[in-house]
Protein backbone atom coordinates (compact mmCIF):
# COMPACT_ATOMS: atom_id res chain seq x y z
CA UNK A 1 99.03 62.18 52.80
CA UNK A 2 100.57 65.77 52.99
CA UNK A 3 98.91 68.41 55.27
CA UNK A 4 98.90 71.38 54.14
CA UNK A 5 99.18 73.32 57.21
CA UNK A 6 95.36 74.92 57.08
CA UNK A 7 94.37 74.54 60.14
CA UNK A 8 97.16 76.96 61.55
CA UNK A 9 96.64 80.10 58.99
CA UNK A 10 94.96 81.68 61.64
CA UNK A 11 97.47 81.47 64.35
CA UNK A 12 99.75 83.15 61.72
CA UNK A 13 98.03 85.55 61.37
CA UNK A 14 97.26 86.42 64.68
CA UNK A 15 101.25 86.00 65.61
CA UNK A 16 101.21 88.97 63.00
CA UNK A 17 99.04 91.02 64.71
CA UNK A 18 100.41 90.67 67.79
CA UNK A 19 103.64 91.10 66.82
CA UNK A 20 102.47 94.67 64.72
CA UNK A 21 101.16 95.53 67.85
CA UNK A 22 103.96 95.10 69.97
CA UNK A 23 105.97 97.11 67.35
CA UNK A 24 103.55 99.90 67.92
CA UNK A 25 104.08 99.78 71.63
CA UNK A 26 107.81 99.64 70.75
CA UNK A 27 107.83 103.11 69.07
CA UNK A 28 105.76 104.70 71.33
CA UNK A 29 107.98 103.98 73.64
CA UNK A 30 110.86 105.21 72.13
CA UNK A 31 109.13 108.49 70.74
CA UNK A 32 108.55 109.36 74.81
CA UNK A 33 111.72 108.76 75.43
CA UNK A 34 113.17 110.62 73.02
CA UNK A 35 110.50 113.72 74.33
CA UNK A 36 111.49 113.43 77.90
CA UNK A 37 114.98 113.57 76.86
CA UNK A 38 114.70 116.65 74.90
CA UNK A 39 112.48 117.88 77.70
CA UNK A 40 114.90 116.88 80.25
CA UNK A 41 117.62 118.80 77.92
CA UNK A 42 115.60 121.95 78.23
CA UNK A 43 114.87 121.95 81.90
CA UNK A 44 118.91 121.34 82.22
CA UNK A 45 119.53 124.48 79.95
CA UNK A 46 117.36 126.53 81.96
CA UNK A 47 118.83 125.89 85.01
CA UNK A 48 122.25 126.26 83.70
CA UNK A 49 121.21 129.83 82.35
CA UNK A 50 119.81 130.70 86.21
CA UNK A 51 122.73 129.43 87.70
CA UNK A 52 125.39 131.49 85.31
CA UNK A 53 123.04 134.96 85.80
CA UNK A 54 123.18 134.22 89.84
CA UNK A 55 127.08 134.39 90.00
């Protein structure tokens, strides 16, 4: 006889959930990465500006 493959719907869908979640994590990431770059971008501008006034 054929089994239909009920007893793992779950585990799907918990793989999906898991895997949504570590997609989350994923763009968080990369959204604070992109913000410390620009921040890091900024901090670099600033100095550059002090440096060019001081000489």
């Amino acid at each position: 006889m054929a089994e239909l493959g009920i007893d793992h719907a779950g585990n799907g869908l918990g793989e999906a959930r898991h895997q949504a979640r570590q997609a989350g994590y994923v763009h968080h990431v990369h959204v604070m990465l992109v913000a410390a770059s620009i921040a890091a971008a900024g901090i670099l501008a600033v100095a550059a500006t002090m440096m060019t006034t001081l000489f």
